[in-house]
Protein backbone atom coordinates (compact mmCIF):
# COMPACT_ATOMS: atom_id res chain seq x y z
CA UNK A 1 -66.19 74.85 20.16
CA UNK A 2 -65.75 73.48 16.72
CA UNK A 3 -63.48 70.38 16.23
CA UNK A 4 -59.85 71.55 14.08
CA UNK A 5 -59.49 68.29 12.22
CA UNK A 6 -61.86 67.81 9.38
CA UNK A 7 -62.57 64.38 9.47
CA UNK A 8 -64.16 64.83 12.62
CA UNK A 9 -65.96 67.69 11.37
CA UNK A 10 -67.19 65.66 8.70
CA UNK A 11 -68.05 63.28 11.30
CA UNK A 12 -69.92 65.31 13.12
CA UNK A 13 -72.15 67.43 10.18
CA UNK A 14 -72.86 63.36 9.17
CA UNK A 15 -74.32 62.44 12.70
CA UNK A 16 -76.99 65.85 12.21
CA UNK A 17 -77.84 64.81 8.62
CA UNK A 18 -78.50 61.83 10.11
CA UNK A 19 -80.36 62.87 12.92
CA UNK A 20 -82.46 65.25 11.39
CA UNK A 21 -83.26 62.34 8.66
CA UNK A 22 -84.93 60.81 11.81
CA UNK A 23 -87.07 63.88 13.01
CA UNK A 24 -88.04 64.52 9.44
CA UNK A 25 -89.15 60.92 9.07
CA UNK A 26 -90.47 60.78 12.81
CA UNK A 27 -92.21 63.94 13.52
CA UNK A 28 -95.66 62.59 12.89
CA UNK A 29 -96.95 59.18 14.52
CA UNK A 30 -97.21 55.91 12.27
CA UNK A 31 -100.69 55.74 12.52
CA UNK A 32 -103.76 57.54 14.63
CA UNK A 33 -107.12 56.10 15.49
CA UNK A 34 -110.24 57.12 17.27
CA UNK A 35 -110.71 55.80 21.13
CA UNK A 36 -113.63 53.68 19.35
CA UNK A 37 -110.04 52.21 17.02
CA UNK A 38 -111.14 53.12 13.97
CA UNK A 39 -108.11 54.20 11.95
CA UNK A 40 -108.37 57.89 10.75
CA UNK A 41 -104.67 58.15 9.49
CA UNK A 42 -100.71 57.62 9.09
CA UNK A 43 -97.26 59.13 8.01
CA UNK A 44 -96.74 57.76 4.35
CA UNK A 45 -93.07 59.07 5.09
CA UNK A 46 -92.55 56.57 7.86
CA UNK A 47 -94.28 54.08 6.04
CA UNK A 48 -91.93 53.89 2.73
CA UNK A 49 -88.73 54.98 5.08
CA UNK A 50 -88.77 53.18 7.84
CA UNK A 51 -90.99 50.31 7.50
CA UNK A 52 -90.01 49.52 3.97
CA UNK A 53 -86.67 49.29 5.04
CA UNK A 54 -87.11 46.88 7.53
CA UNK A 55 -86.21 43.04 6.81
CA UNK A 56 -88.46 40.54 8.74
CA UNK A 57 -87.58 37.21 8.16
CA UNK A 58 -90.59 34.64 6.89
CA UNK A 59 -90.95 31.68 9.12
CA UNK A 60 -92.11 28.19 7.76
């Protein structure tokens, strides 16, 4: 049930810190609006995690 080598142990605690990182970040939608699209919120969270983190390239 549990691995015997640590490493992979290690591994393994590393890949649910990581995943849980995501449904921390994740569990609420980026944004929500109305049907009518007015916008009546967001998920700071994702918004400095995940979207500051990305790297779009300028073109021009």
């Amino acid at each position: 049930m549990y691995p015997t080598d640590p490493r992979q142990l290690n591994t393994e605690r590393q890949i649910y810190l990581d995943k849980q990182f995501f449904v921390d970040v994740f569990s609420i939608p980026a944004c929500v609006r109305n049907t009518n699209g007015d916008f009546i919120g967001y998920n700071e969270k994702f918004s400095k995690e995940f979207i500051g983190s990305l790297d779009i390239p300028q073109e021009g």
